[in-house]
PDB file of N, CA and C in Angstrom:
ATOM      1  N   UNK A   1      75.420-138.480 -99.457  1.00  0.00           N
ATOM      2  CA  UNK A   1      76.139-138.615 -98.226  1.00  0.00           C
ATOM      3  C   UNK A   1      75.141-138.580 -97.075  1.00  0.00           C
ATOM      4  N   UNK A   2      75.374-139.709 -96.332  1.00  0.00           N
ATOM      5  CA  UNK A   2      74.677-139.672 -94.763  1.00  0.00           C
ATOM      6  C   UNK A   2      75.464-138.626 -93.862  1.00  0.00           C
ATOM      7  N   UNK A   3      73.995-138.185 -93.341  1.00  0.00           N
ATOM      8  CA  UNK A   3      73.812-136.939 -91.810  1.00  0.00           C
ATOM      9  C   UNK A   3      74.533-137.815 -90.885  1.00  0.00           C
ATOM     10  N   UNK A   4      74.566-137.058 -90.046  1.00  0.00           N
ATOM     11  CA  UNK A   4      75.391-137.820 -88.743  1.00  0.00           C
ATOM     12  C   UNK A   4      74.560-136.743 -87.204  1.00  0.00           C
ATOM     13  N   UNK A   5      73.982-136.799 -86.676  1.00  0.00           N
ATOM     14  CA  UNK A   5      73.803-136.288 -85.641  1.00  0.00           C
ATOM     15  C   UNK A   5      73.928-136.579 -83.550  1.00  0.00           C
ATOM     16  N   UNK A   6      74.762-136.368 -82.949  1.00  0.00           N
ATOM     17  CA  UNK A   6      74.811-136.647 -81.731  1.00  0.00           C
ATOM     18  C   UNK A   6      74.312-135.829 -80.846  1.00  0.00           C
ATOM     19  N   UNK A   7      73.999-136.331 -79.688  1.00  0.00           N
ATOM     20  CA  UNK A   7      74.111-135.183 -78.468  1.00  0.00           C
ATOM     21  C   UNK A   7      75.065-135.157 -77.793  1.00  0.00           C
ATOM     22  N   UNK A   8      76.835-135.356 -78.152  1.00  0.00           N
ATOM     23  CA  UNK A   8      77.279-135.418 -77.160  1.00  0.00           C
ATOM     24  C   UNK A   8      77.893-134.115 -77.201  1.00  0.00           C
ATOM     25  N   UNK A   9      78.560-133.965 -76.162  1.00  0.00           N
ATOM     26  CA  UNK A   9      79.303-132.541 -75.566  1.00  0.00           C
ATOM     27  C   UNK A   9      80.602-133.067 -74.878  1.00  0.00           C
ATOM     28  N   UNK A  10      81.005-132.118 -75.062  1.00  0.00           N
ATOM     29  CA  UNK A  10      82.889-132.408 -74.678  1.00  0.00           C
ATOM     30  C   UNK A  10      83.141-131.002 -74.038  1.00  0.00           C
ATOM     31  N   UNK A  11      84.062-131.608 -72.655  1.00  0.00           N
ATOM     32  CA  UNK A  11      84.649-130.396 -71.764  1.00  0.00           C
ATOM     33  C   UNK A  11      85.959-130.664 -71.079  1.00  0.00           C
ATOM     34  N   UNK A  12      86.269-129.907 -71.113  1.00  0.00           N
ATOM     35  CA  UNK A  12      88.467-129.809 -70.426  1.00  0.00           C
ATOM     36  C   UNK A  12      88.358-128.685 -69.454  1.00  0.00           C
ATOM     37  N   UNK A  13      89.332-129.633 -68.685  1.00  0.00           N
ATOM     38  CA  UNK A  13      89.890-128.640 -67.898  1.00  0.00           C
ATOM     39  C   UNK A  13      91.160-129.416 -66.943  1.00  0.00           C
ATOM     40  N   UNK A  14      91.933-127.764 -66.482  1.00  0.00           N
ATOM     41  CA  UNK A  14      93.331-128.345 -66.450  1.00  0.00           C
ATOM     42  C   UNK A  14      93.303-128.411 -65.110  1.00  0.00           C
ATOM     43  N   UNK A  15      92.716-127.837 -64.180  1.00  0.00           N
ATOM     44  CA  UNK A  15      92.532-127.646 -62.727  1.00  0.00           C
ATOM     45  C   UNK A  15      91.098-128.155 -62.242  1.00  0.00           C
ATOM     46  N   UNK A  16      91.142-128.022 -61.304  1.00  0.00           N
ATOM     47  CA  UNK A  16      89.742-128.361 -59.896  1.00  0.00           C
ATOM     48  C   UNK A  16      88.484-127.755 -60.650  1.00  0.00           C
ATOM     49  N   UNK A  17      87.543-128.159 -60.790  1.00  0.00           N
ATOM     50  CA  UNK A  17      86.144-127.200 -61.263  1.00  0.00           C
ATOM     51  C   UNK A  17      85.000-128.004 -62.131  1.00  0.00           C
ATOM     52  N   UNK A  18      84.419-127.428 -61.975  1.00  0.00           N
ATOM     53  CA  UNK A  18      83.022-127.950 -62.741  1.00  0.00           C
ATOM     54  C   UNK A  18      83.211-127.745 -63.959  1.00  0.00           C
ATOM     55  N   UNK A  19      82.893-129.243 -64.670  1.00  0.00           N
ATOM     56  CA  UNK A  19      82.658-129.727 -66.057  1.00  0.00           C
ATOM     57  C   UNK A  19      81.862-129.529 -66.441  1.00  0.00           C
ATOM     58  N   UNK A  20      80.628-130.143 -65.679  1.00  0.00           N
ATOM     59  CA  UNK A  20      79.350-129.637 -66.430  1.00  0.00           C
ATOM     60  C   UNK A  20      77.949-129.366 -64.851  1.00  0.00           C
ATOM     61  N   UNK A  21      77.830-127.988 -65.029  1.00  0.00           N
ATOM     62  CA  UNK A  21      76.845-127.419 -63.902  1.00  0.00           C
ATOM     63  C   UNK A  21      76.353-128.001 -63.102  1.00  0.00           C
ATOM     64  N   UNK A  22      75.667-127.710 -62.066  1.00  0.00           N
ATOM     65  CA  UNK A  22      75.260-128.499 -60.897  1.00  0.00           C
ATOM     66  C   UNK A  22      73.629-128.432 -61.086  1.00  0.00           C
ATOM     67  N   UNK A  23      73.200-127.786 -61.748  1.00  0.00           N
ATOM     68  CA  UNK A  23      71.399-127.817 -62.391  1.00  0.00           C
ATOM     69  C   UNK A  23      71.300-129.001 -63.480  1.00  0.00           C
ATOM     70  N   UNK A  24      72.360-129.288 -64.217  1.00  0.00           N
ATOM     71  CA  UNK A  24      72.496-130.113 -65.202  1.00  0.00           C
ATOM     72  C   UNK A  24      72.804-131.835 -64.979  1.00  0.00           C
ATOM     73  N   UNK A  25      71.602-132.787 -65.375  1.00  0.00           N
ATOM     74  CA  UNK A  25      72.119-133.930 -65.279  1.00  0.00           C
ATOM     75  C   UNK A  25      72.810-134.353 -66.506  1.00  0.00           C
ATOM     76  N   UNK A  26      73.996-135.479 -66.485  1.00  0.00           N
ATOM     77  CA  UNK A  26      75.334-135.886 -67.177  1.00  0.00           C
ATOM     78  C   UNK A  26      75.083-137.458 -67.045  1.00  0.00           C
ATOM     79  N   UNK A  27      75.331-137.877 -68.130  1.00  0.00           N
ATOM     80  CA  UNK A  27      76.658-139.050 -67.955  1.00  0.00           C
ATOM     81  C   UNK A  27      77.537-139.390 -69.133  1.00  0.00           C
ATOM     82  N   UNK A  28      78.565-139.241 -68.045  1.00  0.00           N
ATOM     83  CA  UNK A  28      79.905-139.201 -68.814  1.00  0.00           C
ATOM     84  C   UNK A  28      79.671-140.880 -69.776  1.00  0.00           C
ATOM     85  N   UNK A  29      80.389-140.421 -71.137  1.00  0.00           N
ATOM     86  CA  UNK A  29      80.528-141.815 -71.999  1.00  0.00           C
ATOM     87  C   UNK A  29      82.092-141.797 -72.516  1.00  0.00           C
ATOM     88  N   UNK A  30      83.031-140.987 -72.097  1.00  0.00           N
ATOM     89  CA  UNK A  30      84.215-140.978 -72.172  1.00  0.00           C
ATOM     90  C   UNK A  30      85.179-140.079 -71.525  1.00  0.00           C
ATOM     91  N   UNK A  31      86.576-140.688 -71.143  1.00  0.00           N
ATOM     92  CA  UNK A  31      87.244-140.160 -70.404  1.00  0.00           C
ATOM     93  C   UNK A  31      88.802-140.153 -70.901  1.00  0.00           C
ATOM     94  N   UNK A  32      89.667-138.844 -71.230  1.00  0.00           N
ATOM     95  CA  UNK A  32      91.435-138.958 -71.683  1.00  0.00           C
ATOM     96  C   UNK A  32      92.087-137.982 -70.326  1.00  0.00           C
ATOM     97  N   UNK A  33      93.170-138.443 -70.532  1.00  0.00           N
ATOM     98  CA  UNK A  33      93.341-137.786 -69.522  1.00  0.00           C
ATOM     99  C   UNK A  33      95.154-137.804 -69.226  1.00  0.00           C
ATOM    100  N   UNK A  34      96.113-136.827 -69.766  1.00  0.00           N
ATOM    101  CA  UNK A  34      97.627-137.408 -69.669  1.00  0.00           C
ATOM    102  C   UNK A  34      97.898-137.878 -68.363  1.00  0.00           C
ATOM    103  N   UNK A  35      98.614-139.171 -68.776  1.00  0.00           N
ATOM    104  CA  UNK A  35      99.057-139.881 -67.562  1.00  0.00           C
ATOM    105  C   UNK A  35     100.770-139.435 -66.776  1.00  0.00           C
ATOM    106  N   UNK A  36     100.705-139.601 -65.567  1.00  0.00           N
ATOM    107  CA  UNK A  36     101.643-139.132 -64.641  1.00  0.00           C
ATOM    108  C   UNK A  36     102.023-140.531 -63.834  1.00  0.00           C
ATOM    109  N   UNK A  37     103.170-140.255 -62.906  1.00  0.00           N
ATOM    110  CA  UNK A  37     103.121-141.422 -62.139  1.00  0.00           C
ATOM    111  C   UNK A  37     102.511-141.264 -60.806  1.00  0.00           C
ATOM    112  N   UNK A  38     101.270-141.883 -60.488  1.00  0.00           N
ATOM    113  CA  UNK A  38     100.340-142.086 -59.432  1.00  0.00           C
ATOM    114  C   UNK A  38      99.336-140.946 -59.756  1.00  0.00           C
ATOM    115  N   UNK A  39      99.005-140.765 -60.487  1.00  0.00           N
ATOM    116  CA  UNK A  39      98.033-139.943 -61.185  1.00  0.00           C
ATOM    117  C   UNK A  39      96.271-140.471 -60.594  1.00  0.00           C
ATOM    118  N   UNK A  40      95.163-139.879 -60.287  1.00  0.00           N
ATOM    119  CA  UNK A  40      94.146-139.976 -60.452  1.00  0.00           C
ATOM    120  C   UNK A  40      93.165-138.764 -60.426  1.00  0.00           C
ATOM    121  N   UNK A  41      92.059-138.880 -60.595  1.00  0.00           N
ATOM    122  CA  UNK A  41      90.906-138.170 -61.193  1.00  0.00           C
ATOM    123  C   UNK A  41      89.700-138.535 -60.251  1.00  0.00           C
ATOM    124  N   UNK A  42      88.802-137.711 -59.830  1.00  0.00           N
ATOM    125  CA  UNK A  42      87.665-138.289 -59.014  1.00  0.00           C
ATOM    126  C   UNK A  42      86.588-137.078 -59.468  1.00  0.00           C
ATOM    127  N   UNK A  43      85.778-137.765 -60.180  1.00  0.00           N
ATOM    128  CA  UNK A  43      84.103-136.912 -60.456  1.00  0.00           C
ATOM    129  C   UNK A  43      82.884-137.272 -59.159  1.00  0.00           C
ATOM    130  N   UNK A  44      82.587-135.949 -59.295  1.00  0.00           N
ATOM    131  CA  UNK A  44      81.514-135.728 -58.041  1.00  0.00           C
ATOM    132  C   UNK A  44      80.372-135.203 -58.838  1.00  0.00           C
ATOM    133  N   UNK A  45      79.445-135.602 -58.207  1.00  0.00           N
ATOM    134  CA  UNK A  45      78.074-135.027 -58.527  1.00  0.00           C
ATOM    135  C   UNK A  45      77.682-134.027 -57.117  1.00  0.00           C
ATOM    136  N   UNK A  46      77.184-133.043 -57.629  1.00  0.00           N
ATOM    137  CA  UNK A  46      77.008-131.965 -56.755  1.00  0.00           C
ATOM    138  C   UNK A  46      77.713-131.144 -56.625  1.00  0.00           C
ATOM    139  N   UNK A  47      79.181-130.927 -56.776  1.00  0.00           N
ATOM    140  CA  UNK A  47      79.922-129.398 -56.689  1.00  0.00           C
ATOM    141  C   UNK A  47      80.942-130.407 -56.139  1.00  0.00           C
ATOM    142  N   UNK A  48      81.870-129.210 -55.585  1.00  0.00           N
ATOM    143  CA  UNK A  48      82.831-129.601 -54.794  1.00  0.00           C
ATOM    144  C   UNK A  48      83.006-130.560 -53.785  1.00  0.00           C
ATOM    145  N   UNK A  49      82.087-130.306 -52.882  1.00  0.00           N
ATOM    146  CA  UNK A  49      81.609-131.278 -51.785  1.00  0.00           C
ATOM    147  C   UNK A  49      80.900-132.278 -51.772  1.00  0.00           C
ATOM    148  N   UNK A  50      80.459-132.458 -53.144  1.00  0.00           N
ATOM    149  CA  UNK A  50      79.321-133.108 -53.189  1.00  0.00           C
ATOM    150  C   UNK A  50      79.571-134.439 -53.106  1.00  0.00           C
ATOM    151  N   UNK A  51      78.965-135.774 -54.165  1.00  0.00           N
ATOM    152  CA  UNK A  51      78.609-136.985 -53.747  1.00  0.00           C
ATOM    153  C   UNK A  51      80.221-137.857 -54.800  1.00  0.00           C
ATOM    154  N   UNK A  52      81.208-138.983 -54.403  1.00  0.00           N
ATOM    155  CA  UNK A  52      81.956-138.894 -55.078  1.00  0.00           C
ATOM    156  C   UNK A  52      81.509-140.310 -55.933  1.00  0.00           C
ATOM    157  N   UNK A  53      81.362-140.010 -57.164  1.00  0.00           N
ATOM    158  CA  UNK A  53      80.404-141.480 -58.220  1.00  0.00           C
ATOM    159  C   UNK A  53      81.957-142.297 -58.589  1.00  0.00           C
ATOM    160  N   UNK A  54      82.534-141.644 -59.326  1.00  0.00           N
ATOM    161  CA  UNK A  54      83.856-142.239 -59.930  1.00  0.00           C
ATOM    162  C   UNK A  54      85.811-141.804 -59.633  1.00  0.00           C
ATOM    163  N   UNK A  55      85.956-142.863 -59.409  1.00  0.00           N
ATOM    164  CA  UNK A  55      87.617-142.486 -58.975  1.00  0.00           C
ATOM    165  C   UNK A  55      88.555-143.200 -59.955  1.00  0.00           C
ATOM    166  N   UNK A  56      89.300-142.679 -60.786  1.00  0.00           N
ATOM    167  CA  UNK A  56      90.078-143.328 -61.325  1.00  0.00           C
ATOM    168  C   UNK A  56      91.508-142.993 -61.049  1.00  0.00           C
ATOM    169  N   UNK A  57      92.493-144.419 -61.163  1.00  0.00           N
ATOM    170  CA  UNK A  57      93.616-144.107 -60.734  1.00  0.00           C
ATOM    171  C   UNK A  57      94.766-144.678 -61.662  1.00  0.00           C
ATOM    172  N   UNK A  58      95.641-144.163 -62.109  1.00  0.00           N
ATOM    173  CA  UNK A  58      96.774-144.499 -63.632  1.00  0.00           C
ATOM    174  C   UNK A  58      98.387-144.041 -63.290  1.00  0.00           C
ATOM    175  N   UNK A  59      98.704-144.522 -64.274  1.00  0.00           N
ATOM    176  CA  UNK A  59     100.207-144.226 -64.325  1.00  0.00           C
ATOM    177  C   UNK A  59     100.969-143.393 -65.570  1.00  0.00           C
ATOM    178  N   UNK A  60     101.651-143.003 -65.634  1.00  0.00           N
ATOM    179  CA  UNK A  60     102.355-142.811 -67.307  1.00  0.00           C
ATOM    180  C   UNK A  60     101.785-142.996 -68.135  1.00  0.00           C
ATOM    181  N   UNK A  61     100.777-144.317 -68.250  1.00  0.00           N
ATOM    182  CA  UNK A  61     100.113-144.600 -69.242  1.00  0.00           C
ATOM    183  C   UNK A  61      99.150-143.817 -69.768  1.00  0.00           C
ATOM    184  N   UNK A  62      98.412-143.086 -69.217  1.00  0.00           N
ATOM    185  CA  UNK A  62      96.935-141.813 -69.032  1.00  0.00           C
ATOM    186  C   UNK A  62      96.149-143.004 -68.885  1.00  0.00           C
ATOM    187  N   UNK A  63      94.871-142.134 -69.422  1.00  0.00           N
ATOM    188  CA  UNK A  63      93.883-143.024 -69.443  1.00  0.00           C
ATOM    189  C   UNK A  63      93.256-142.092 -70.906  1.00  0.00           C
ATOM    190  N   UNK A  64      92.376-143.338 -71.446  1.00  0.00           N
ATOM    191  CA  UNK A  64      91.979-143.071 -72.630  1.00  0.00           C
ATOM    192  C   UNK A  64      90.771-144.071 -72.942  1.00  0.00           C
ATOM    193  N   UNK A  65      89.489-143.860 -72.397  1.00  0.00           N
ATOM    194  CA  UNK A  65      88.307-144.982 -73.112  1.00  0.00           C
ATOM    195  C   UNK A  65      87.094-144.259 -73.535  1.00  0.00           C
ATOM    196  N   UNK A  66      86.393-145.184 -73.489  1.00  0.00           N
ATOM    197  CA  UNK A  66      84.738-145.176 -73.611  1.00  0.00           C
ATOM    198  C   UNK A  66      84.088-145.542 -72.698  1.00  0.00           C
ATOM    199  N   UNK A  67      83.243-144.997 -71.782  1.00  0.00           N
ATOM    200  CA  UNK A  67      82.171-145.776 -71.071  1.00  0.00           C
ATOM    201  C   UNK A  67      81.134-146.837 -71.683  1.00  0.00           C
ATOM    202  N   UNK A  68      81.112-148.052 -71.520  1.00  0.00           N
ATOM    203  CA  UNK A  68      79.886-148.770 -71.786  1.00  0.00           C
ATOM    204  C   UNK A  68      78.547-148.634 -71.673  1.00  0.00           C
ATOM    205  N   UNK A  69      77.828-149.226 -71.872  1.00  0.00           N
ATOM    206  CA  UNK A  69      76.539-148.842 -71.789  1.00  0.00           C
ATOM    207  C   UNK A  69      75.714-147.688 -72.131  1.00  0.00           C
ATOM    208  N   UNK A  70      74.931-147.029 -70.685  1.00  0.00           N
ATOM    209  CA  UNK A  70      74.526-145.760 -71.116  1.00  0.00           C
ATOM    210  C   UNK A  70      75.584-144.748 -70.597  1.00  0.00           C
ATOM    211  N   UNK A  71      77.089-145.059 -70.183  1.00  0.00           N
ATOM    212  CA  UNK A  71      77.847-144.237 -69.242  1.00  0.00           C
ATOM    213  C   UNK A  71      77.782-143.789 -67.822  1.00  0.00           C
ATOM    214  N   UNK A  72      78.280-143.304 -67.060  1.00  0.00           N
ATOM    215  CA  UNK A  72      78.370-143.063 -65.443  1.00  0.00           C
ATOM    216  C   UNK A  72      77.637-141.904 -65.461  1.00  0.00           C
ATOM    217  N   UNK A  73      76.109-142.112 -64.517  1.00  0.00           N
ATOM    218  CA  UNK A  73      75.364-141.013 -64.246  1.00  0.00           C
ATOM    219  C   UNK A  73      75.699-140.024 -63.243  1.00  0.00           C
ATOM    220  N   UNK A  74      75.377-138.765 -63.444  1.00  0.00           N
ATOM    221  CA  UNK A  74      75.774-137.479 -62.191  1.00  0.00           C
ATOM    222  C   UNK A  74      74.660-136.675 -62.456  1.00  0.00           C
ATOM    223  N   UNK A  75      73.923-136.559 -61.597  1.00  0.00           N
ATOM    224  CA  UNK A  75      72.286-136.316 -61.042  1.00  0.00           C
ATOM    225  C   UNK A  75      72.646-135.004 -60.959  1.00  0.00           C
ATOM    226  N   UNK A  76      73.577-134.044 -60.790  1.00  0.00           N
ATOM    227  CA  UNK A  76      73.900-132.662 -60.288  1.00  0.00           C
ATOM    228  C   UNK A  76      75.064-132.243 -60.672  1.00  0.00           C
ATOM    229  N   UNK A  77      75.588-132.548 -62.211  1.00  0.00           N
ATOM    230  CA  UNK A  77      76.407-131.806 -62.902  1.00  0.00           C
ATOM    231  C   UNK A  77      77.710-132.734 -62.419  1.00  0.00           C
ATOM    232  N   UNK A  78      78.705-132.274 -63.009  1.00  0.00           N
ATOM    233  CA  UNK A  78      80.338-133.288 -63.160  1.00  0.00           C
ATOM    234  C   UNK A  78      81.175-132.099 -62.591  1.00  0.00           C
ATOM    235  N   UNK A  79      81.444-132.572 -61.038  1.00  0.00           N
ATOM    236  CA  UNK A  79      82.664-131.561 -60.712  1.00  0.00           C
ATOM    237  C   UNK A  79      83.877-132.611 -60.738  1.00  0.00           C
ATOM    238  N   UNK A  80      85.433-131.935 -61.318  1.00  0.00           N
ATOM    239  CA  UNK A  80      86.927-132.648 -61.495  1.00  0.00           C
ATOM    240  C   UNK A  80      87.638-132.134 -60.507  1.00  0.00           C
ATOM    241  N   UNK A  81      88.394-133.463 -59.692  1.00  0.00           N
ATOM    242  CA  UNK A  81      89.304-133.214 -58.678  1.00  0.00           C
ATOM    243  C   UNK A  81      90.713-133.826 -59.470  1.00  0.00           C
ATOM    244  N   UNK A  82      91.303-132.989 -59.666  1.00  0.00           N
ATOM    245  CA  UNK A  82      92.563-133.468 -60.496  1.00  0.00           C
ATOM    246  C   UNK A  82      93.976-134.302 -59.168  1.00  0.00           C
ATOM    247  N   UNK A  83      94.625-134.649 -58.961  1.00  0.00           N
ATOM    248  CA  UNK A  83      95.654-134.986 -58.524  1.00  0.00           C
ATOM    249  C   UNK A  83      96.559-133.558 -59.181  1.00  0.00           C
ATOM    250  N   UNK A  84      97.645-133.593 -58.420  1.00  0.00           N
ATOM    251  CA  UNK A  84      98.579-132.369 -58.929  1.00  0.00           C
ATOM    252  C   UNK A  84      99.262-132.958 -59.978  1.00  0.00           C
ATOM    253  N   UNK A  85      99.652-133.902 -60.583  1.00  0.00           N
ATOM    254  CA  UNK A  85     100.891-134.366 -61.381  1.00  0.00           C
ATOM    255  C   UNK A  85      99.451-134.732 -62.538  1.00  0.00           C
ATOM    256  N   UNK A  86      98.703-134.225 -63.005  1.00  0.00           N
ATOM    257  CA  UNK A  86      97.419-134.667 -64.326  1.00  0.00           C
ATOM    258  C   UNK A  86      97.439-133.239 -64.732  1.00  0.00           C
ATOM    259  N   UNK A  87      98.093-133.184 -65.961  1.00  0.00           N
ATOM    260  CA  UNK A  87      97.628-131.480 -67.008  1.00  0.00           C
ATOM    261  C   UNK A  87      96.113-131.314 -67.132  1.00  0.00           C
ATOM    262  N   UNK A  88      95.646-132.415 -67.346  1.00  0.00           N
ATOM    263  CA  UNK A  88      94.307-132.090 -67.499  1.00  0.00           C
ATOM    264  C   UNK A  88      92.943-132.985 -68.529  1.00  0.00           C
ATOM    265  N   UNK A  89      91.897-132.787 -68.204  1.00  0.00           N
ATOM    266  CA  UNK A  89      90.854-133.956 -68.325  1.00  0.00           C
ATOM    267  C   UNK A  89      89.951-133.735 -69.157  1.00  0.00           C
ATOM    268  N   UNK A  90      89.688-134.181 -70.370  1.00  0.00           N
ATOM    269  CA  UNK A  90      88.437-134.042 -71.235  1.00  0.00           C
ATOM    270  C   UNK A  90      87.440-135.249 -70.923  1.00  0.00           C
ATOM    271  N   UNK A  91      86.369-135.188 -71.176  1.00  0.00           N
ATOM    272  CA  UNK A  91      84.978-136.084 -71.179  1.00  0.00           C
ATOM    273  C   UNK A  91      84.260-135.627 -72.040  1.00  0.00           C
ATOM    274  N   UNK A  92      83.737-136.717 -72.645  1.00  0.00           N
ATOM    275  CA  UNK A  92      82.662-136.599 -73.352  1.00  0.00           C
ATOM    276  C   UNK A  92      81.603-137.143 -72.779  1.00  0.00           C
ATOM    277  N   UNK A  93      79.940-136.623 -72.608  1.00  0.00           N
ATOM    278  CA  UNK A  93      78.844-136.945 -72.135  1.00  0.00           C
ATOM    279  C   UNK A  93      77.593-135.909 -72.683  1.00  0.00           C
ATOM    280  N   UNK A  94      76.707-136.957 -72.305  1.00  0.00           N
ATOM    281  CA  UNK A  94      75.426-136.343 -73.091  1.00  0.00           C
ATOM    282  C   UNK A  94      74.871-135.958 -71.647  1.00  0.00           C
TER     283      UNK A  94
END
């Protein structure tokens, strides 16, 4: 039987907060997320205030992919701004 080894890492959360630290560079290579009606999601690099890289916006449907390539870079860790009507957001990134 073949090894299998990754670097990726996976993180949730149901509210406002940092995914992955602000010392730590990221990029996200996947995103789920239960869908609501007028639902979106916005990752920042830098904290709370910081710089805003990605906004996504859905319906009922959620959202559920893969990033292409090498994935969406964040120079200063992955902070999540949830919309109120989203339970909550996993990513996967190395």
């Amino acid at each position: 039987m073949a090894s299998y080894s990754s670097d990726q890492l996976v993180a949730h959360r149901t509210s406002d907060g940092q995914l992955v630290p602000t010392t730590q560079r990221a990029r996200i290579t996947g995103i789920q997320a239960e869908g609501a009606a007028s639902s979106s999601i916005v990752f920042k690099s830098g904290g709370s205030g910081g710089t805003v890289i990605a906004t996504f916006k859905f319906g009922d449907e959620g959202i559920d992919f893969y990033v292409p390539g090498s994935g969406i870079l964040f120079d200063e860790g992955v902070y999540l701004d949830l919309s109120t009507n989203v339970t909550g957001v996993t990513i996967t990134f190395t």
